[in-house]
Protein backbone atom coordinates (compact mmCIF):
# COMPACT_ATOMS: atom_id res chain seq x y z
CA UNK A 1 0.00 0.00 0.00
CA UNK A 2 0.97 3.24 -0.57
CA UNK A 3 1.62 5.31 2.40
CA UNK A 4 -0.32 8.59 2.96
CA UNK A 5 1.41 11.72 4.71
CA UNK A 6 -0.50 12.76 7.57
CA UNK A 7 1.07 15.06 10.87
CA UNK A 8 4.13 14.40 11.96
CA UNK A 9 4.64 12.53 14.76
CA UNK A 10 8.01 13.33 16.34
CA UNK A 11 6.74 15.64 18.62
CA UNK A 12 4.89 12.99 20.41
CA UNK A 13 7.29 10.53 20.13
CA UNK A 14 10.40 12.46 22.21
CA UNK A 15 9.65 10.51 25.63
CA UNK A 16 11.91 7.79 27.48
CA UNK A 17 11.30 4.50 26.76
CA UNK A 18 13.52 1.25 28.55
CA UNK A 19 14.94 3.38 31.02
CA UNK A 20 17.45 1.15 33.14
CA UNK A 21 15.30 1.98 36.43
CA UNK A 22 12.08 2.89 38.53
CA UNK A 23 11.16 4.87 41.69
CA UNK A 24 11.63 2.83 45.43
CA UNK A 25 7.79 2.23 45.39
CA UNK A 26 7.15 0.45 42.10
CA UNK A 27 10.56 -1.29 42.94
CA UNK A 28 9.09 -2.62 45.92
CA UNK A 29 5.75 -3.18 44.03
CA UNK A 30 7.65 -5.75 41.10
CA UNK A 31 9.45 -7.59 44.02
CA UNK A 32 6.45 -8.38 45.89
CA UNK A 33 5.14 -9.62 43.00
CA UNK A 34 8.31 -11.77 41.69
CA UNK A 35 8.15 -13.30 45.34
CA UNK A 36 4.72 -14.07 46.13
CA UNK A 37 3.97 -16.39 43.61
CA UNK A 38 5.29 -17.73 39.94
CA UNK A 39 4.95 -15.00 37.28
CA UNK A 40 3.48 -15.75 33.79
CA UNK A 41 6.50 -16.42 31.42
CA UNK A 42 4.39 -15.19 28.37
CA UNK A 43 1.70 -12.37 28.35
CA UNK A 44 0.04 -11.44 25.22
CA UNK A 45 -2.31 -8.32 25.32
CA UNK A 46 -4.59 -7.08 22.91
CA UNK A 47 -4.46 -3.49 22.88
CA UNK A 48 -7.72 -2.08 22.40
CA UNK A 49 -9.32 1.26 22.77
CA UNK A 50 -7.55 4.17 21.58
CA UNK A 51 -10.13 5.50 19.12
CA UNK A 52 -12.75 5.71 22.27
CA UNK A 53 -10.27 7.28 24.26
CA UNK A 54 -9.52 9.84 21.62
CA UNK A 55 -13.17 10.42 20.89
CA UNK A 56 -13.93 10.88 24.70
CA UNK A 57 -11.11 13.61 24.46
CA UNK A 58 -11.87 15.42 21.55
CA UNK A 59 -9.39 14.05 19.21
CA UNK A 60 -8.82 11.73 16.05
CA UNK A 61 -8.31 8.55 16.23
CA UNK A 62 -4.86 8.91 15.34
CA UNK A 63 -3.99 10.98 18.18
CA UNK A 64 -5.45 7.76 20.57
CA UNK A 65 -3.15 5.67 18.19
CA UNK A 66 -0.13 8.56 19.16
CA UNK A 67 -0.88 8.20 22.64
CA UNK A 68 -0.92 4.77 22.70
CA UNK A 69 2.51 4.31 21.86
CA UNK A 70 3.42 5.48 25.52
CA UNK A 71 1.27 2.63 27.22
CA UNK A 72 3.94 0.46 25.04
CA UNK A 73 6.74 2.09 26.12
CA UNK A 74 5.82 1.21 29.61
CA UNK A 75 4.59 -1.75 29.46
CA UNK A 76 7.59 -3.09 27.43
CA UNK A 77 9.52 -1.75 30.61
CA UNK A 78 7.96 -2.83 33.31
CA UNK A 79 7.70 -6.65 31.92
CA UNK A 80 11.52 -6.31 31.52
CA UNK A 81 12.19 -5.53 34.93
CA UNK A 82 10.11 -8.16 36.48
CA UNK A 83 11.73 -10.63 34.47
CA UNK A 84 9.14 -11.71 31.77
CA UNK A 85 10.81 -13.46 29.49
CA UNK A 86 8.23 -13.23 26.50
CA UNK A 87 5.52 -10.54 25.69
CA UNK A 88 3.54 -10.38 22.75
CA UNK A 89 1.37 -6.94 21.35
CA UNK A 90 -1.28 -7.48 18.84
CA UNK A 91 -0.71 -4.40 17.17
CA UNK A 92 -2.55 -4.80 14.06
CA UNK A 93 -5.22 -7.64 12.91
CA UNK A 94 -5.55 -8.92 9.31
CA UNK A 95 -9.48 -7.44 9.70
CA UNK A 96 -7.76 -3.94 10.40
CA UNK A 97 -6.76 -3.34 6.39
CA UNK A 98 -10.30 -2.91 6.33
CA UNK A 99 -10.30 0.43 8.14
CA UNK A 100 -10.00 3.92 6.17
CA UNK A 101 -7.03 4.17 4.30
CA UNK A 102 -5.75 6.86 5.87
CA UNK A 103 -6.69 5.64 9.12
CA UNK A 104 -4.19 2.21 8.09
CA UNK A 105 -1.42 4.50 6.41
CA UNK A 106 -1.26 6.72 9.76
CA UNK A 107 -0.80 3.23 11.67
CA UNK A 108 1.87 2.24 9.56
CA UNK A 109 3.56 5.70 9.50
CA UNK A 110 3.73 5.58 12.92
CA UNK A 111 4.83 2.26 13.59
CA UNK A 112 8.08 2.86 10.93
CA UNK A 113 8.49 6.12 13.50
CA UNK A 114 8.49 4.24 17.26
CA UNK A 115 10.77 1.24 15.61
CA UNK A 116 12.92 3.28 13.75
CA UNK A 117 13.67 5.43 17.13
CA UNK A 118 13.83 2.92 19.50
CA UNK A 119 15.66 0.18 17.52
CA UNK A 120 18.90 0.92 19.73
CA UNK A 121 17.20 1.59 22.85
CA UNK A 122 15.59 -2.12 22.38
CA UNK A 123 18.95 -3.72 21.57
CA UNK A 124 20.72 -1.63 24.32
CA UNK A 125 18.04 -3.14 26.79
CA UNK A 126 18.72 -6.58 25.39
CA UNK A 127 15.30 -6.87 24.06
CA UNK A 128 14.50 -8.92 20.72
CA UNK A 129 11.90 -7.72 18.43
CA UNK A 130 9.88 -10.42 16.51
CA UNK A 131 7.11 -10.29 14.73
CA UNK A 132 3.93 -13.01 13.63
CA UNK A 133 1.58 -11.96 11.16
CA UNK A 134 1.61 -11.46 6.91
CA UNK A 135 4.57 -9.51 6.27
CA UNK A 136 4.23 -9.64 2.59
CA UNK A 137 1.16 -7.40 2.88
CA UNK A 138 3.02 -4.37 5.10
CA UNK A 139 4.58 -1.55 2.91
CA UNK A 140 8.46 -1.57 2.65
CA UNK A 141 9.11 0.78 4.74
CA UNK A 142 7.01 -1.25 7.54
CA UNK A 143 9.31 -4.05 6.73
CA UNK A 144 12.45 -2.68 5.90
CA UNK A 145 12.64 -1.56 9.88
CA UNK A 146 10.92 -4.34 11.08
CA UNK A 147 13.56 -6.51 9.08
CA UNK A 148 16.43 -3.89 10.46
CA UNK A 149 15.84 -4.21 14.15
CA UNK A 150 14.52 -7.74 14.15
CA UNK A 151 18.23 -8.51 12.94
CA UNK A 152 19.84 -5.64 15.15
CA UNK A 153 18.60 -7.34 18.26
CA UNK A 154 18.58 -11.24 16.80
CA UNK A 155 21.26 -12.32 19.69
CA UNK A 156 19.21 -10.38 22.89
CA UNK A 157 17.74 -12.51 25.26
CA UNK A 158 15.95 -10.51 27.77
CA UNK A 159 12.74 -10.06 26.48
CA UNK A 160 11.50 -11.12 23.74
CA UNK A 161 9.11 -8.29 22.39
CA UNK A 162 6.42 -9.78 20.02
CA UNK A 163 4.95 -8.01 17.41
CA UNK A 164 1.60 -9.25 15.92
CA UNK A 165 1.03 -7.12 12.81
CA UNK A 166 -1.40 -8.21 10.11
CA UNK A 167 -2.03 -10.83 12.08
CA UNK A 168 -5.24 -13.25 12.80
CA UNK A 169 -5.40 -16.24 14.62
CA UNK A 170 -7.34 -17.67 11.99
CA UNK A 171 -4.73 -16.91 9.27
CA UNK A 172 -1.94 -18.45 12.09
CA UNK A 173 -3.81 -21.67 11.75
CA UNK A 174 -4.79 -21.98 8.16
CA UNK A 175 -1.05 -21.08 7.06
CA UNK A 176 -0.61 -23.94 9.61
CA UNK A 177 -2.53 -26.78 7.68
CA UNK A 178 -1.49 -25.82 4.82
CA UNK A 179 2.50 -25.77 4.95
CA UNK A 180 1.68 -29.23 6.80
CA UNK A 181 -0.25 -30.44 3.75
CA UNK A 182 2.34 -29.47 1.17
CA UNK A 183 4.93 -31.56 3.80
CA UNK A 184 3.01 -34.71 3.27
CA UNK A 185 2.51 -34.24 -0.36
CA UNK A 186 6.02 -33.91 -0.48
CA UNK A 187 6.34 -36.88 1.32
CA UNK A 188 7.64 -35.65 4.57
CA UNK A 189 5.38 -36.31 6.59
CA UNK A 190 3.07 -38.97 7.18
CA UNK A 191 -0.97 -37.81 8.05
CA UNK A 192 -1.17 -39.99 10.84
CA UNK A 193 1.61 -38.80 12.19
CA UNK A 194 -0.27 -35.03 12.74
CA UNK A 195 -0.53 -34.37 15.93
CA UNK A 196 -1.21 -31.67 18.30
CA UNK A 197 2.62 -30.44 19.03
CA UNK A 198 3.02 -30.73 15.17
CA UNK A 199 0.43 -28.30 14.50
CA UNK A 200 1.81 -25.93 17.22
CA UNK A 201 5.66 -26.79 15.38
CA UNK A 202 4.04 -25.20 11.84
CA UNK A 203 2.08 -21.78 13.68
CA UNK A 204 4.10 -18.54 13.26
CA UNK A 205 4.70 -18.72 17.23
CA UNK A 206 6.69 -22.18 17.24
CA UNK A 207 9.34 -20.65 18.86
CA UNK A 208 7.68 -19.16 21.80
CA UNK A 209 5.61 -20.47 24.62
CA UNK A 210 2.19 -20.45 24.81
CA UNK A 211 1.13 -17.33 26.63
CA UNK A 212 -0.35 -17.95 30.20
CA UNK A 213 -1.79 -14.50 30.59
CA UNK A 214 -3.55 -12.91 27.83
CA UNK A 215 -4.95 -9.46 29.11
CA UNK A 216 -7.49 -7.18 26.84
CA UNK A 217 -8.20 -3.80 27.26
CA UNK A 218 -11.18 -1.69 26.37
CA UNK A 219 -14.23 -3.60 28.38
CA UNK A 220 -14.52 -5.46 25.43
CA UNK A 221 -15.37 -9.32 26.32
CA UNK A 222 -13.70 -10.95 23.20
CA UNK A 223 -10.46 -12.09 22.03
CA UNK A 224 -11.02 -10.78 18.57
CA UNK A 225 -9.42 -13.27 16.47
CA UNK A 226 -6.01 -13.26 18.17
CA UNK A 227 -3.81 -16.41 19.13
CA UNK A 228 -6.59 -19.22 18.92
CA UNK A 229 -4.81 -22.05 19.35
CA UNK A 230 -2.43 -20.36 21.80
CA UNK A 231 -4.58 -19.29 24.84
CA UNK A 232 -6.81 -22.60 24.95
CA UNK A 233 -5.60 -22.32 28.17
CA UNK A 234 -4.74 -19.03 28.78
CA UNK A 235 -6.24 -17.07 31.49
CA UNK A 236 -7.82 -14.04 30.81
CA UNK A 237 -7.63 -10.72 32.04
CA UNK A 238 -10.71 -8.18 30.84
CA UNK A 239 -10.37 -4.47 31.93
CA UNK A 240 -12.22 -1.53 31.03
CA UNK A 241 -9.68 0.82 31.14
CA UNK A 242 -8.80 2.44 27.28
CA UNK A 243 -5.33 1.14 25.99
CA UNK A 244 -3.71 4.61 26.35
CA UNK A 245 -4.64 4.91 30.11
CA UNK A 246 -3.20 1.12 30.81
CA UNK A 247 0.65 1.53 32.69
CA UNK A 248 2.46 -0.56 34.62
CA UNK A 249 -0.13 -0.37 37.75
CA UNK A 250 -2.92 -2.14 35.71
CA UNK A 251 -0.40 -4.50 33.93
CA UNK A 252 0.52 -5.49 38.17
CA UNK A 253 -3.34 -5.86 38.94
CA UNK A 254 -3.87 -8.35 36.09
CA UNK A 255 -0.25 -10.37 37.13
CA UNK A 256 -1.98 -10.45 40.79
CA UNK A 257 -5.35 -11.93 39.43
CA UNK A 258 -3.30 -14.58 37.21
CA UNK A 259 -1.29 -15.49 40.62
CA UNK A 260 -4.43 -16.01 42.59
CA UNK A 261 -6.28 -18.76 40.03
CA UNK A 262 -5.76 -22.14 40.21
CA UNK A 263 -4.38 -23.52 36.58
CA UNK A 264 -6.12 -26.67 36.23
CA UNK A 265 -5.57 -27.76 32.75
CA UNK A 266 -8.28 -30.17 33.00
CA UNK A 267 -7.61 -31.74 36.51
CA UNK A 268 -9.42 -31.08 39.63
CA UNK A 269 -8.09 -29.36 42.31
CA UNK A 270 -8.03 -32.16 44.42
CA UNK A 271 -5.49 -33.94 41.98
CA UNK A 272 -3.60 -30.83 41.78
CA UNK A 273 -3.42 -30.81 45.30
CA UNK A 274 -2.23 -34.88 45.90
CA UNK A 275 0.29 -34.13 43.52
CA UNK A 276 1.18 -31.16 45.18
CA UNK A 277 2.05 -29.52 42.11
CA UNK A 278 1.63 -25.65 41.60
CA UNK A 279 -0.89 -24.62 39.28
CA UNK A 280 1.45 -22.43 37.50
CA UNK A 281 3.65 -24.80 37.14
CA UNK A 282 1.29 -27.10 35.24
């Protein structure tokens, strides 16, 4: 697609991001939390709600998408300081090219903007970028940074900072099937030998963990297409606050709710119990 010039957005786009500490409080905040129980290795979050929170403000849409970017910024911090070892965005949905064009074009703009900047601030932080989703539909520029910085920070092994972008959960598992049927055309791989993990081997998120916590934001009571096969057993974290108000104090309420259920996985809790196995550990 061709991109359209809208405002510039460098003058929202000046503030810290990854900065290598945090006031006493939320210090003492992250350690109660790393202590009193196991923290999700993988949270997924499905950003939602900037164009209400621009509307309720008396801006565009784009503006909500602006402000949005600083809820990243945080968030992206905070996980790295508590140790999360995997945290994936869904930043933009394959039903999203659907929007006005220059609604889409603004998105993209700034998404070449925040990577572009904070490309060395990620690999200074020893944060990897990734990204799952259809990257032959993005405009080059979109991919020529995503492809920049995904290399840049290849090696980093902090966090690894997902990026779902033209992505669907229903495109994940239909790419799925089909790279598995053209393997046992080709003869290298047998059907009956199909099975759950190999599914899960073929999905653009092979390489990462299923996420335990998947959190959405908006008061919206839906998971909108995003990681279906993933969070079958993910639990899930609704809030009504807009995606632009969410920080680090929200992200620590829905870490506290995840460390107070008991992770089942189909057992009871009396066999979890006689085992005496932790349900996060499940």
């Amino acid at each position: 697609m061709e991109l359209i010039q809208v405002k510039d957005f460098s003058s929202a786009l000046k503030t810290r991001w990854l900065s290598t500490g945090s006031d006493a409080e939320d210090k003492q905040v992250q350690a109660e939390l790393q202590s009193s129980c196991e923290l999700p290795g993988h949270i997924a979050i499905i950003m939602d709600g900037n164009g209400r929170w621009a509307r309720l403000k008396g801006k565009t849409r784009i503006d909500g998408h602006v402000a949005g970017v600083e809820s990243v910024r945080d968030i992206v911090e905070a996980c790295a300081q508590l140790g999360i070892k995997y945290l994936t965005l869904f930043t933009f949905s394959t039903e999203n090219w659907k929007r006005p064009e220059k609604e889409v074009s603004a998105l993209m703009q700034l998404l070449v903007r925040v990577i572009g900047r904070e490309s060395r601030k990620l690999h200074d932080s020893n944060i990897r970028l990734n990204m799952i989703g259809e990257m032959g539909l993005l405009p080059k520029k979109v991919r020529s940074v995503l492809e920049g910085t995904m290399e840049l920070t290849k090696n980093n092994n902090k966090l690894v900072l997902n990026i779902a972008l033209s992505y669907s959960g229903q495109w994940d598992i239909t790419q799925a099937c089909k790279a598995i049927a053209f393997d046992v055309k080709a003869g290298l791989l047998k059907p009956e030998a199909v099975s759950e993990q190999t599914v899960a081997s073929y999905l653009s998120t092979a390489s990462l963990p299923d996420p335990e916590l998947l959190i959405r934001t908006s008061g919206e009571f839906r998971i909108s297409n995003f990681m279906l096969w993933q969070s079958a057993y993910s639990e899930i974290y609704f809030t009504n606050t807009y995606w632009p108000d969410f920080r680090r104090s929200q992200l620590y309420d829905a870490i506290r709710e995840f460390q107070s259920r008991e992770r089942r996985f189909g057992l009871t809790s009396e066999q979890i119990q006689t085992k005496n196995i932790p349900a996060n550990k499940l």
